[in-house]
PDB file of N, CA and C in Angstrom:
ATOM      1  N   UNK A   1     -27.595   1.234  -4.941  1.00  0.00           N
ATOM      2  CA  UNK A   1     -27.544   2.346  -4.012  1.00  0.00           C
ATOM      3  C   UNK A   1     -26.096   2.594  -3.604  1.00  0.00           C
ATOM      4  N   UNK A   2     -25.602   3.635  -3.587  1.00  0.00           N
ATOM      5  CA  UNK A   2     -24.273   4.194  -3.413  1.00  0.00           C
ATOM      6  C   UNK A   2     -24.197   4.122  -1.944  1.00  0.00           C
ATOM      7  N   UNK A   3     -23.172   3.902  -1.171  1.00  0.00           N
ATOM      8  CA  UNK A   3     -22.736   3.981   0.317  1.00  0.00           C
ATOM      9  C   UNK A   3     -22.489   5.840   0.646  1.00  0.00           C
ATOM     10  N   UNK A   4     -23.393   5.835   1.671  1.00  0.00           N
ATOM     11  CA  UNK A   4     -23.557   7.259   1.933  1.00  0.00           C
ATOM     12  C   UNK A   4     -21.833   7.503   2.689  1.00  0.00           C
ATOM     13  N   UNK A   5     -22.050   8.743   2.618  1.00  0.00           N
ATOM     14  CA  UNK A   5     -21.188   9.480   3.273  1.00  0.00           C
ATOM     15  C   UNK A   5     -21.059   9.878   4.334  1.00  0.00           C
ATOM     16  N   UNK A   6     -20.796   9.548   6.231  1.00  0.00           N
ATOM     17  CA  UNK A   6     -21.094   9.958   6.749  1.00  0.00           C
ATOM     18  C   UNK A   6     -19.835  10.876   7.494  1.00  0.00           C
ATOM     19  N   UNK A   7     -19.282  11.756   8.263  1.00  0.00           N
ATOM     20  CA  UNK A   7     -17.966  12.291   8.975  1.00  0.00           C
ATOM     21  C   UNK A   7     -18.634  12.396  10.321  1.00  0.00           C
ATOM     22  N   UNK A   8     -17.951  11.320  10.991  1.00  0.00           N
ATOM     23  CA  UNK A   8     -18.147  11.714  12.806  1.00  0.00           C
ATOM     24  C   UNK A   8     -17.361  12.242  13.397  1.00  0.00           C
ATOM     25  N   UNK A   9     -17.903  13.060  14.460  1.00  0.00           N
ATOM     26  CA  UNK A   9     -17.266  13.742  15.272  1.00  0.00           C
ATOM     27  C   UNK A   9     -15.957  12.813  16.497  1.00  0.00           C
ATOM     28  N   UNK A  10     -14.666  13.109  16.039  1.00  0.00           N
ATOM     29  CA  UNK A  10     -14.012  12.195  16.660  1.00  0.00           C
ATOM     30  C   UNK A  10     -14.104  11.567  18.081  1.00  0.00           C
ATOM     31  N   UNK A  11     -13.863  10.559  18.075  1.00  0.00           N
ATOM     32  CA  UNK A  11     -14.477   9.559  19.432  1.00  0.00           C
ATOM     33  C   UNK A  11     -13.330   9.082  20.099  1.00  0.00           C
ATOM     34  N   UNK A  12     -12.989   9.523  20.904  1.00  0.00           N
ATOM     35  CA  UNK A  12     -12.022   8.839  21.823  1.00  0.00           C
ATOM     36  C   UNK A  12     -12.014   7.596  22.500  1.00  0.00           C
ATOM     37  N   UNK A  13     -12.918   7.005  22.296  1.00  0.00           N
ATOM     38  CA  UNK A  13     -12.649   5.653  22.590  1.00  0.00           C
ATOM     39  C   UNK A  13     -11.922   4.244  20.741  1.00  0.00           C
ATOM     40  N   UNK A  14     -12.603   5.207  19.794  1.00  0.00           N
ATOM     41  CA  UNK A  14     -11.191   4.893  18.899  1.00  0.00           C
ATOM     42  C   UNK A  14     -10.145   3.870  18.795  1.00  0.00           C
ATOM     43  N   UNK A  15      -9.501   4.438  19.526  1.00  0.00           N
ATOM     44  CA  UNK A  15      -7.857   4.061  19.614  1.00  0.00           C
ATOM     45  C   UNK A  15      -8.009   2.936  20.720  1.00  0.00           C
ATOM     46  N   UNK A  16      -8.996   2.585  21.527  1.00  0.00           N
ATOM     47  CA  UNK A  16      -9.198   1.373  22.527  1.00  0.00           C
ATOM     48  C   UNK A  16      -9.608   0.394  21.484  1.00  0.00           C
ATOM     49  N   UNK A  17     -10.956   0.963  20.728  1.00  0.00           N
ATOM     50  CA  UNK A  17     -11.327  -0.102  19.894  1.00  0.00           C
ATOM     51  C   UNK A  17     -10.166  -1.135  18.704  1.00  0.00           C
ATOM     52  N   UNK A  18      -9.514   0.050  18.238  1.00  0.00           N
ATOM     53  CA  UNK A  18      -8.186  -0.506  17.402  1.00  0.00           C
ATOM     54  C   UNK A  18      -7.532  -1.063  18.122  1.00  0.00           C
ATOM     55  N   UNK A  19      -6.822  -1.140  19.356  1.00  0.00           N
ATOM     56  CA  UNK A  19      -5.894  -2.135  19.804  1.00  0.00           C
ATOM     57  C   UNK A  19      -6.408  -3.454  20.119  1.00  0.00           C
ATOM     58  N   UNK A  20      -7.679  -3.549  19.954  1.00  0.00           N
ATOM     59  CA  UNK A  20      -8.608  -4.376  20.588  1.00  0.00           C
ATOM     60  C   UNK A  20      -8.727  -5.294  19.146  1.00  0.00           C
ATOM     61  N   UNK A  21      -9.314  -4.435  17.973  1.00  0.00           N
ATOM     62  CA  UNK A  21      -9.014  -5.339  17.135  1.00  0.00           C
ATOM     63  C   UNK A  21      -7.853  -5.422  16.432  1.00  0.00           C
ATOM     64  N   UNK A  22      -7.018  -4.778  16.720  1.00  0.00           N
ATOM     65  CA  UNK A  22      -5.073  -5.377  16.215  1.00  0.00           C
ATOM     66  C   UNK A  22      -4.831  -6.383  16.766  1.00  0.00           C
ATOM     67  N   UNK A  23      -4.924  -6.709  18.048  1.00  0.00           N
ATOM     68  CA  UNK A  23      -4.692  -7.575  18.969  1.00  0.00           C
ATOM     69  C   UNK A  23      -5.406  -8.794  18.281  1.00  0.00           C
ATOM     70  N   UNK A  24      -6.716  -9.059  18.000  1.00  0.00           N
ATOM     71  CA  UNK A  24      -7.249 -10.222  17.728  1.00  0.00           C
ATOM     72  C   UNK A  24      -6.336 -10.285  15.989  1.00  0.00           C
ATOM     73  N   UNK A  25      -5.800  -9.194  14.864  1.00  0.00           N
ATOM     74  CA  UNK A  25      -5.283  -9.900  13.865  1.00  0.00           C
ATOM     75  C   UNK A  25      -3.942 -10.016  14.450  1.00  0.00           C
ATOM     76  N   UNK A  26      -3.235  -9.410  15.137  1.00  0.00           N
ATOM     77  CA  UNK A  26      -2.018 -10.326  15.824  1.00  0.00           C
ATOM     78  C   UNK A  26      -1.769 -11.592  16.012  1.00  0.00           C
ATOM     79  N   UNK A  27      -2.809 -11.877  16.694  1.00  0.00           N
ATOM     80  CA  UNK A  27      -3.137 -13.121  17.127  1.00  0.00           C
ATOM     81  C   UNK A  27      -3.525 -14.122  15.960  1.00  0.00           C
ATOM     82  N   UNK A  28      -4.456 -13.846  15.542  1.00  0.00           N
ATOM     83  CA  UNK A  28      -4.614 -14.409  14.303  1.00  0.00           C
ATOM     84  C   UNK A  28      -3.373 -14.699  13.393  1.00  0.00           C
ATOM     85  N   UNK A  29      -2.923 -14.075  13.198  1.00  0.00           N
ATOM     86  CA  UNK A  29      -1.301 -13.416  12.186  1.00  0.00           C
ATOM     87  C   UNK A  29       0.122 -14.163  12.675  1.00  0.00           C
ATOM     88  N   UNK A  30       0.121 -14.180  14.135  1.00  0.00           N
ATOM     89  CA  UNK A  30       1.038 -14.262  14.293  1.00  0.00           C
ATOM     90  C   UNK A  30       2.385 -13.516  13.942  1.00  0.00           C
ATOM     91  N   UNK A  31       3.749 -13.999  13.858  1.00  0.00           N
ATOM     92  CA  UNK A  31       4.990 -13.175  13.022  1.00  0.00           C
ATOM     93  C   UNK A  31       4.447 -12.794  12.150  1.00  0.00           C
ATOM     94  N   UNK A  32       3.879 -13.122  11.276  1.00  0.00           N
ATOM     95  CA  UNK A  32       3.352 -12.812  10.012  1.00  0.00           C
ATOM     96  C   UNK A  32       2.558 -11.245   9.931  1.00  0.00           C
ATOM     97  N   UNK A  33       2.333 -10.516  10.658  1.00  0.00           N
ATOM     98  CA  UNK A  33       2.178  -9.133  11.569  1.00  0.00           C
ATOM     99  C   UNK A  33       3.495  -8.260  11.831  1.00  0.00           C
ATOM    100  N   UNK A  34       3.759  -7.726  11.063  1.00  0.00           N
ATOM    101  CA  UNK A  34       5.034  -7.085  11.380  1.00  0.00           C
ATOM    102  C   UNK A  34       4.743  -5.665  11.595  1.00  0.00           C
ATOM    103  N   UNK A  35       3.077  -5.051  10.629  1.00  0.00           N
ATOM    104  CA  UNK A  35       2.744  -4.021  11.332  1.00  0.00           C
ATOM    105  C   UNK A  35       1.196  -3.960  11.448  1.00  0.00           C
ATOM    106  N   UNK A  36       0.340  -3.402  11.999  1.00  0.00           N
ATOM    107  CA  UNK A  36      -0.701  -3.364  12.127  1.00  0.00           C
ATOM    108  C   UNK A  36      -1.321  -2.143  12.409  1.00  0.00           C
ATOM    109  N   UNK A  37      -1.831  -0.776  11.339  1.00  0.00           N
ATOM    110  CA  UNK A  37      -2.340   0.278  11.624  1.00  0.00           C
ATOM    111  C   UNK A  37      -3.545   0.482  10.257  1.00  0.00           C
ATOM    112  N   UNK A  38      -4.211   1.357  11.710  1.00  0.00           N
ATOM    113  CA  UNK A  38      -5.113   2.134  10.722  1.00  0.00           C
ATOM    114  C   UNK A  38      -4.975   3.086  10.021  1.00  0.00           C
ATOM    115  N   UNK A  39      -5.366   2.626   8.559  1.00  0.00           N
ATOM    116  CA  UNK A  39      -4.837   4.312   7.467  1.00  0.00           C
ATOM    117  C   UNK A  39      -5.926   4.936   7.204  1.00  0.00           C
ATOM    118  N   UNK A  40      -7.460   4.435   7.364  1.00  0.00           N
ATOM    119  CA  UNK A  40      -8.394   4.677   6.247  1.00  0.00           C
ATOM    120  C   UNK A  40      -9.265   3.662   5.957  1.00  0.00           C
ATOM    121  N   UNK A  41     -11.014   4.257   6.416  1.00  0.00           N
ATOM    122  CA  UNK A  41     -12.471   3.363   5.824  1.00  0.00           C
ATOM    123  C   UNK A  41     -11.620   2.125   4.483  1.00  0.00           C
ATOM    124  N   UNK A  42     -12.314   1.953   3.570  1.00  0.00           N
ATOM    125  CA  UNK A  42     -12.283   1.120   2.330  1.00  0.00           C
ATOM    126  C   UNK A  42     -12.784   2.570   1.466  1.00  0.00           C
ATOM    127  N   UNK A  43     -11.728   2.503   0.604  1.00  0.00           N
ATOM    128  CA  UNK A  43     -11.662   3.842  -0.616  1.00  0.00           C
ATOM    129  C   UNK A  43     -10.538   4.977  -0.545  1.00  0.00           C
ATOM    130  N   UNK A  44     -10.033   5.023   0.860  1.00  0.00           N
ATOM    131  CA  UNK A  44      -9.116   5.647   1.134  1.00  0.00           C
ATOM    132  C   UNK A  44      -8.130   5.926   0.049  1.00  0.00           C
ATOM    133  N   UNK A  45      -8.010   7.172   0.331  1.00  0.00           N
ATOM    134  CA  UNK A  45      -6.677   7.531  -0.650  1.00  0.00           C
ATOM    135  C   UNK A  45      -5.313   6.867  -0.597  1.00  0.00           C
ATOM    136  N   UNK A  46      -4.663   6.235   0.994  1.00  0.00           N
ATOM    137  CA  UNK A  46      -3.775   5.331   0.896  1.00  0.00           C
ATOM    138  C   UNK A  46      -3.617   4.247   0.144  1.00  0.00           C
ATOM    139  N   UNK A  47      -5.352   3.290   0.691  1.00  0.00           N
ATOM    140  CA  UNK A  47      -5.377   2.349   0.248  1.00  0.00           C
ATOM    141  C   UNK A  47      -5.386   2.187  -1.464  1.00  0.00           C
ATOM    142  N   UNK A  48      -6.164   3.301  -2.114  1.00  0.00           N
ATOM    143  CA  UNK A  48      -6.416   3.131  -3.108  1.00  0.00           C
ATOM    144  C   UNK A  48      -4.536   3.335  -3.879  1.00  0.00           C
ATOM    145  N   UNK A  49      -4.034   3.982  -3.611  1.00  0.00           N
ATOM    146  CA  UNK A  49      -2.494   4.286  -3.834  1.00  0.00           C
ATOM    147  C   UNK A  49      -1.586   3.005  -3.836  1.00  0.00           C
ATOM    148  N   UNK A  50      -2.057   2.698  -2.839  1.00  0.00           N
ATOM    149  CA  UNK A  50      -0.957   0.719  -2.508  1.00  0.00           C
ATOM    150  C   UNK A  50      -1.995   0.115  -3.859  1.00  0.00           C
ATOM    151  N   UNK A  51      -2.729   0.242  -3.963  1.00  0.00           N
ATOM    152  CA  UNK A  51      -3.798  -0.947  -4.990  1.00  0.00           C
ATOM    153  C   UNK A  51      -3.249  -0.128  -6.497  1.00  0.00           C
ATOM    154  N   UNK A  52      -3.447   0.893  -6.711  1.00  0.00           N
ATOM    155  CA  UNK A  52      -3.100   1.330  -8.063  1.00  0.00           C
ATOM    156  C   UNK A  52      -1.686   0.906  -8.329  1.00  0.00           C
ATOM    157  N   UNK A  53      -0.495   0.774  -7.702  1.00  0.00           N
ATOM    158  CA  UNK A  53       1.004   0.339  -7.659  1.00  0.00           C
ATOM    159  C   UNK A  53       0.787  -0.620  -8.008  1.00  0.00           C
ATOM    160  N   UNK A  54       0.344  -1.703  -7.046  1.00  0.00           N
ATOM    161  CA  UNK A  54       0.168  -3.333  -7.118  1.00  0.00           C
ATOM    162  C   UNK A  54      -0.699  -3.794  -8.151  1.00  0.00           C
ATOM    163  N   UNK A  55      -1.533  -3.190  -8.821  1.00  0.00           N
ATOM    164  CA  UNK A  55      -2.133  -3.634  -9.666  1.00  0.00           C
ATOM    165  C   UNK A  55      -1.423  -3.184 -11.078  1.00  0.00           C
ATOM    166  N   UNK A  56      -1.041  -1.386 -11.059  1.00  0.00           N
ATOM    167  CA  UNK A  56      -0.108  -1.107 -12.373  1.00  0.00           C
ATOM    168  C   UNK A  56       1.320  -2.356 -12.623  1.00  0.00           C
ATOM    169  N   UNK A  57       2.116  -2.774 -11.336  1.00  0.00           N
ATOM    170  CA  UNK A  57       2.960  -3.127 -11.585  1.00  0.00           C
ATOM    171  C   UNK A  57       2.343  -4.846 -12.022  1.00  0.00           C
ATOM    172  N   UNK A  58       1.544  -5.240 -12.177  1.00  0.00           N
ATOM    173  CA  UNK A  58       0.588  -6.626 -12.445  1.00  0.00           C
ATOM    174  C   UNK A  58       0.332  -6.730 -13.777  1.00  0.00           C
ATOM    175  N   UNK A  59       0.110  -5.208 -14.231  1.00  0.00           N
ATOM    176  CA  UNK A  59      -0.397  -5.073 -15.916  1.00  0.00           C
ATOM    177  C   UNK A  59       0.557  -4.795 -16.753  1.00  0.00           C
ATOM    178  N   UNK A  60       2.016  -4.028 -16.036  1.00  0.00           N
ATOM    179  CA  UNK A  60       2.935  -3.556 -16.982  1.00  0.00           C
ATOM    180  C   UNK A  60       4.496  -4.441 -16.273  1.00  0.00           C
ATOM    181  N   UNK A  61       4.286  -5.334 -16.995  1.00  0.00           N
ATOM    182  CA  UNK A  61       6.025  -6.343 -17.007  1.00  0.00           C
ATOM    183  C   UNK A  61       7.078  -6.103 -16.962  1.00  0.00           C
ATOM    184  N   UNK A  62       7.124  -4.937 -17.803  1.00  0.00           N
ATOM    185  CA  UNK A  62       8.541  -4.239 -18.158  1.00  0.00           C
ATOM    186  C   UNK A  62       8.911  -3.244 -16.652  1.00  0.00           C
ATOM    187  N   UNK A  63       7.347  -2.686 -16.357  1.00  0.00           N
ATOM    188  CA  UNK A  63       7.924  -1.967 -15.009  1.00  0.00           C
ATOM    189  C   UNK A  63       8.073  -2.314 -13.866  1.00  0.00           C
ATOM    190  N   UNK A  64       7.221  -3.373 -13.548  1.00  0.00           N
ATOM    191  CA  UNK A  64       7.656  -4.856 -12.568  1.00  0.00           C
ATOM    192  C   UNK A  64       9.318  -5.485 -12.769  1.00  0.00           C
ATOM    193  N   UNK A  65       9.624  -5.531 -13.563  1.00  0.00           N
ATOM    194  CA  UNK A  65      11.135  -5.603 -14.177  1.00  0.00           C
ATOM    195  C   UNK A  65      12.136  -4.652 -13.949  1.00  0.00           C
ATOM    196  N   UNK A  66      11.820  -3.412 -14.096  1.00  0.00           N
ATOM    197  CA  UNK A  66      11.938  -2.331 -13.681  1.00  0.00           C
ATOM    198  C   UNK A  66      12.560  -2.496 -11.986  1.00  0.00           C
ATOM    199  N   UNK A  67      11.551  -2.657 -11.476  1.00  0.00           N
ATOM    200  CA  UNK A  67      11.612  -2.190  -9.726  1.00  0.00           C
ATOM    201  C   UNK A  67      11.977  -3.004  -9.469  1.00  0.00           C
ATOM    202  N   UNK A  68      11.780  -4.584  -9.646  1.00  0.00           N
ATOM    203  CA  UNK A  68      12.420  -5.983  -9.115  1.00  0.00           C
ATOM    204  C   UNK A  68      14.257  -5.385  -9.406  1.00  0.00           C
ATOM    205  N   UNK A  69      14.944  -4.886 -10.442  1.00  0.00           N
ATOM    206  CA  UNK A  69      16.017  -4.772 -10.491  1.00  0.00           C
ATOM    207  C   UNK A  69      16.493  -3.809  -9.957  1.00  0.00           C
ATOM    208  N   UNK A  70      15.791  -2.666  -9.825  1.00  0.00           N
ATOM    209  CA  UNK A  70      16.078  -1.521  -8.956  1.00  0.00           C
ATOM    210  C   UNK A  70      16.164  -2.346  -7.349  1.00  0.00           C
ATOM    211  N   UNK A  71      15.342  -2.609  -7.163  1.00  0.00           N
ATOM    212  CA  UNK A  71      15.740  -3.666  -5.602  1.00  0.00           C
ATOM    213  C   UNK A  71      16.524  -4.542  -5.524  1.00  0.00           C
ATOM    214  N   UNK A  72      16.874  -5.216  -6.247  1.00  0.00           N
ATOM    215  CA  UNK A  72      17.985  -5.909  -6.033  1.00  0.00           C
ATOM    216  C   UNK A  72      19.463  -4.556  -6.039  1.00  0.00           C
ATOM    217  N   UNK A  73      19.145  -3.967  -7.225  1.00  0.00           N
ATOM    218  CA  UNK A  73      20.947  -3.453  -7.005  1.00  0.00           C
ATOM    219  C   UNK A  73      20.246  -2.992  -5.846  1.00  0.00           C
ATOM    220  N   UNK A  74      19.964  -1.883  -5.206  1.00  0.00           N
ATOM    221  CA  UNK A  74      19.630  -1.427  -3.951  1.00  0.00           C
ATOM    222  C   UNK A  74      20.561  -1.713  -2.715  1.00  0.00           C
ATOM    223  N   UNK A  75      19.434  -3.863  -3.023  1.00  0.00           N
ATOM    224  CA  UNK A  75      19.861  -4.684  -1.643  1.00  0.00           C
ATOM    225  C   UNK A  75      21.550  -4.734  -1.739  1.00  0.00           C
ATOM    226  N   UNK A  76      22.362  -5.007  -3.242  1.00  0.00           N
ATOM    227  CA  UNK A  76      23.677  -5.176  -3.265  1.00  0.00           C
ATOM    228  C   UNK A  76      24.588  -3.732  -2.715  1.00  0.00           C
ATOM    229  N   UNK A  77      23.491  -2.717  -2.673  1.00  0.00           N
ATOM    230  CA  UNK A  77      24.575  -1.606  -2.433  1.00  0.00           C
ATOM    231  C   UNK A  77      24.214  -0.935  -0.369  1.00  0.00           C
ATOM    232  N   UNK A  78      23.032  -1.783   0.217  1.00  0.00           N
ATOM    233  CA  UNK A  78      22.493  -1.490   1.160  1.00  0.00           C
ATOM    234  C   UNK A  78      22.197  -2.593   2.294  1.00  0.00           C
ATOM    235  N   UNK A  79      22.814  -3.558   1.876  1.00  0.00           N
ATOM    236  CA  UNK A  79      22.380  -4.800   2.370  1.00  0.00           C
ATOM    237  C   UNK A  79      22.101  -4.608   3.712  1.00  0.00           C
ATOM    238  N   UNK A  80      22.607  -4.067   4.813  1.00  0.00           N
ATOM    239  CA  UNK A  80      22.565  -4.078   6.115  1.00  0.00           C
ATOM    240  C   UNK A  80      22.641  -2.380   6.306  1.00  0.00           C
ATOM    241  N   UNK A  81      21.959  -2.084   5.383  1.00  0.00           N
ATOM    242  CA  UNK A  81      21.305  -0.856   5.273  1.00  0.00           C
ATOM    243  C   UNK A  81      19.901  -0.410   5.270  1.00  0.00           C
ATOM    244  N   UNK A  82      19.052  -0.760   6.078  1.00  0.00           N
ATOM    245  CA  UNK A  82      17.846  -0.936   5.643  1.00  0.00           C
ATOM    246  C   UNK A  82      16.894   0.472   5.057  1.00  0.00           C
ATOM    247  N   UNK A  83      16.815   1.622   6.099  1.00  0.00           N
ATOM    248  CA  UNK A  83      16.693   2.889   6.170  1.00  0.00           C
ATOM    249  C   UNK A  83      17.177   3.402   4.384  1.00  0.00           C
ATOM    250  N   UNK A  84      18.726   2.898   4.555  1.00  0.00           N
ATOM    251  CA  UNK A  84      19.209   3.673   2.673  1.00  0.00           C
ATOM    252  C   UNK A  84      18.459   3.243   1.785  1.00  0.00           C
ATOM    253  N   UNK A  85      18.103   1.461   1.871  1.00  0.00           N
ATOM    254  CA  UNK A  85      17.210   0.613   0.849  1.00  0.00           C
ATOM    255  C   UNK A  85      16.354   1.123   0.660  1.00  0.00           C
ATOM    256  N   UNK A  86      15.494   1.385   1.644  1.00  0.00           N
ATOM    257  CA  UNK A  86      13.966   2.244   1.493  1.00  0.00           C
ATOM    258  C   UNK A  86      13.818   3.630   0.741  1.00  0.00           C
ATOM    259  N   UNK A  87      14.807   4.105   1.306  1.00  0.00           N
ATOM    260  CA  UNK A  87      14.923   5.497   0.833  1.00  0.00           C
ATOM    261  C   UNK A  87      15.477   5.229  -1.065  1.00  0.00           C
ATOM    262  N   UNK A  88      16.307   4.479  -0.924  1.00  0.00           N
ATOM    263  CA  UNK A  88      16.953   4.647  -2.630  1.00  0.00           C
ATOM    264  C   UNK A  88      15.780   3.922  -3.087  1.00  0.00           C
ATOM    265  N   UNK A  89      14.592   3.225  -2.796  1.00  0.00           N
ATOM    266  CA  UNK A  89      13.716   3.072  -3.551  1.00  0.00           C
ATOM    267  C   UNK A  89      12.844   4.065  -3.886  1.00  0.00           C
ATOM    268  N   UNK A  90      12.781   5.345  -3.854  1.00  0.00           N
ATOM    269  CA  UNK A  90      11.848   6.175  -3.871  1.00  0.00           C
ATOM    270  C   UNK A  90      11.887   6.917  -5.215  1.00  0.00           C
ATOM    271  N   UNK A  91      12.917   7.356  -5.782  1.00  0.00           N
ATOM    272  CA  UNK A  91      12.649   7.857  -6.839  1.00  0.00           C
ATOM    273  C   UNK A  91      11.875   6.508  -7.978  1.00  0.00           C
ATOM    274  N   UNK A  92      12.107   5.682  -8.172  1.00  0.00           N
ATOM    275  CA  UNK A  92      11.465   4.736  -8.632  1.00  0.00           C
ATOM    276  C   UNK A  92      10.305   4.239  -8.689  1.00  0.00           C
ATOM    277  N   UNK A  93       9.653   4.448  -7.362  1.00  0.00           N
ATOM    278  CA  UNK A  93       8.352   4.172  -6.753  1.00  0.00           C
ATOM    279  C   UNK A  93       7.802   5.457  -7.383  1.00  0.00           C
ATOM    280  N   UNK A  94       8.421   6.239  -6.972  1.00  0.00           N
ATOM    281  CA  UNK A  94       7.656   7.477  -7.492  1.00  0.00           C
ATOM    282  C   UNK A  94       7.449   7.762  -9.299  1.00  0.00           C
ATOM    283  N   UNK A  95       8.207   7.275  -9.727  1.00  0.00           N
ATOM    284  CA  UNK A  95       8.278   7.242 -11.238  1.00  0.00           C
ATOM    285  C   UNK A  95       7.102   6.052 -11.922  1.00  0.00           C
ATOM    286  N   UNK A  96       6.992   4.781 -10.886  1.00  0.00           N
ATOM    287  CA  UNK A  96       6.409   4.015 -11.495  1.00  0.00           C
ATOM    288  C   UNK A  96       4.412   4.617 -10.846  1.00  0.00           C
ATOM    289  N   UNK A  97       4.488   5.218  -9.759  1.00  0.00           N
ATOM    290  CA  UNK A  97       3.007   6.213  -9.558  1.00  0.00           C
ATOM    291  C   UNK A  97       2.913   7.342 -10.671  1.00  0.00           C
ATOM    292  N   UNK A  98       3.694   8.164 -11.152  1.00  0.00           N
ATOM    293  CA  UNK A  98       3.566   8.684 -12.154  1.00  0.00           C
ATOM    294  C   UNK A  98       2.664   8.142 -13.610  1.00  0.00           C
ATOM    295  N   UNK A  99       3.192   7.060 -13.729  1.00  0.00           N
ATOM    296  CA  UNK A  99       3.142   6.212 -14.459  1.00  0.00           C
ATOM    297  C   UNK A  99       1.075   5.852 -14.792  1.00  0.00           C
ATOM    298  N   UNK A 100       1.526   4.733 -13.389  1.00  0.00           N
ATOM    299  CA  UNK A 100       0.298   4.355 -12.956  1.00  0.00           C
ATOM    300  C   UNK A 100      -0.918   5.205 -13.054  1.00  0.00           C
ATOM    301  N   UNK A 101      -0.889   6.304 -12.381  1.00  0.00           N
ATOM    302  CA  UNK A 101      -1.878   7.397 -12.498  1.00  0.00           C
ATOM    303  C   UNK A 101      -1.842   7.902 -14.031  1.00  0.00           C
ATOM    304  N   UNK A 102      -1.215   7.958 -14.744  1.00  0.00           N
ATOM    305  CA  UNK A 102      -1.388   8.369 -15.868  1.00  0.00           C
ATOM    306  C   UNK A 102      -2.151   7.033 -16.592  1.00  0.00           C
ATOM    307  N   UNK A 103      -2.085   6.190 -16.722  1.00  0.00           N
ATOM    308  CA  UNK A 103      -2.564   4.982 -16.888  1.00  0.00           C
ATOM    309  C   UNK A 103      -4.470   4.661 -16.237  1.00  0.00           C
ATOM    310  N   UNK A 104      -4.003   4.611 -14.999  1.00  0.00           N
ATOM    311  CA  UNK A 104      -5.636   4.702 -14.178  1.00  0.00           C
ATOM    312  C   UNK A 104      -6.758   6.038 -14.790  1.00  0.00           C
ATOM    313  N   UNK A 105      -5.718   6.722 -15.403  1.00  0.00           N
ATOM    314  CA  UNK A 105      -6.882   8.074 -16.251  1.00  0.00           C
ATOM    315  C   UNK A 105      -7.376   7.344 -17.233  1.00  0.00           C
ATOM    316  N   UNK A 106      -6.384   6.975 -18.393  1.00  0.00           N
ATOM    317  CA  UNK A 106      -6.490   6.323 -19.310  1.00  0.00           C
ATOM    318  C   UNK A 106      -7.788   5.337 -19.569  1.00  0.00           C
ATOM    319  N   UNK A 107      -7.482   4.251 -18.799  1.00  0.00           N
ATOM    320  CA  UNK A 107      -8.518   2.956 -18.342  1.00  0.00           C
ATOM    321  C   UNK A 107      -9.977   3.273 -17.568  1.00  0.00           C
ATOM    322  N   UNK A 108      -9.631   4.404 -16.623  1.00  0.00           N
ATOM    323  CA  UNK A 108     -10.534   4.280 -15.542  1.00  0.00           C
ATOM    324  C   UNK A 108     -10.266   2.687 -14.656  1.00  0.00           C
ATOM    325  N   UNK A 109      -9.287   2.810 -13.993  1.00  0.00           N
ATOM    326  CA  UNK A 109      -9.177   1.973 -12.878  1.00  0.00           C
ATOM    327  C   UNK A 109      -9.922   2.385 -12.150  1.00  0.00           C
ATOM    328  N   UNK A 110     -10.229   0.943 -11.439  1.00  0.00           N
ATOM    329  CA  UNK A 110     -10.696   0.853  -9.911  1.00  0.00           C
ATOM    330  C   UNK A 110     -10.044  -0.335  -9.654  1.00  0.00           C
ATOM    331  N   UNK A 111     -10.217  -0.124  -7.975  1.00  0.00           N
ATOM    332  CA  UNK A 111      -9.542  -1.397  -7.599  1.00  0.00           C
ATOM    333  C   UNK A 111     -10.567  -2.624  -7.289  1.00  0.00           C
ATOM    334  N   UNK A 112      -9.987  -3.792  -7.879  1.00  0.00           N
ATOM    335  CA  UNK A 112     -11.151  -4.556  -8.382  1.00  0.00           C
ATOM    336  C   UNK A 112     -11.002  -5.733  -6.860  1.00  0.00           C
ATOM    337  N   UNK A 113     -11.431  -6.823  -6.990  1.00  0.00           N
ATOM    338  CA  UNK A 113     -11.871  -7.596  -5.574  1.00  0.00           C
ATOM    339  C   UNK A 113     -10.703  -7.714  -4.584  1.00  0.00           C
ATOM    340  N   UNK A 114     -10.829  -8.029  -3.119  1.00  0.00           N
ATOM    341  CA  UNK A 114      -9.542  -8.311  -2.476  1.00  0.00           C
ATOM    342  C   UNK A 114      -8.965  -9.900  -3.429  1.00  0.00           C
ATOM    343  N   UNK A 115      -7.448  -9.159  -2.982  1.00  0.00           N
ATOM    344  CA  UNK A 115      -6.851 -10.856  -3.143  1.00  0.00           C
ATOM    345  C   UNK A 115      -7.400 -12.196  -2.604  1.00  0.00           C
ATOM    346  N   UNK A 116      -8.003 -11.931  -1.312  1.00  0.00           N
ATOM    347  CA  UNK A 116      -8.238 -12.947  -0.496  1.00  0.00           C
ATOM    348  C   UNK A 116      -7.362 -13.534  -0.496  1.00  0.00           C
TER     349      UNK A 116
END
């Protein structure tokens, strides 16, 4: 049986409930929490976007190779630059989603179990 579809009418209590449970993975997390937001149910177009990257860059070596060296020169040209780092990673990121999505047609990806 497929998980229905449902759209609720937005609820303002919401945003109480989320700090409520950020707070308990904070806690849980500790430093290790550097951010904590809501993007999106499970299927989300974000999520599914971070999982197609992380998983393309898992299957293809050369483009994991790719971005690991693009980040490093980056860090050598941005070091205490953080804002430029991020930003000069983008054409790259974006080249290796190009990629990916052309690939996830190919295969028919999905994103397969959490890491745990």
């Amino acid at each position: 049986m497929k998980d229905p579809v449902i759209v609720l009418p937005y609820n303002d209590s919401w945003p109480d409930e989320f700090k409520i449970i950020g707070e308990r993975i904070r806690q849980a997390l500790g430093d290790a929490a550097i951010r904590i937001d809501h993007v999106g149910e499970h299927g989300s177009w974000s999520e599914q976007l971070t999982l197609l990257f992380r998983d393309y860059l898992r299957s293809h070596p050369e483009a994991c190779t790719a971005y690991v060296k693009e980040k490093h020169r980056l860090m050598e040209l941005y070091r205490n630059e953080r804002e430029s780092y991020v930003a000069g990673k983008t054409p790259v990121i974006w080249s290796i989603l190009q990629q990916a999505h052309s690939w996830s047609q190919e295969t028919g990806w999905k994103p397969g179990n959490s890491d745990r």
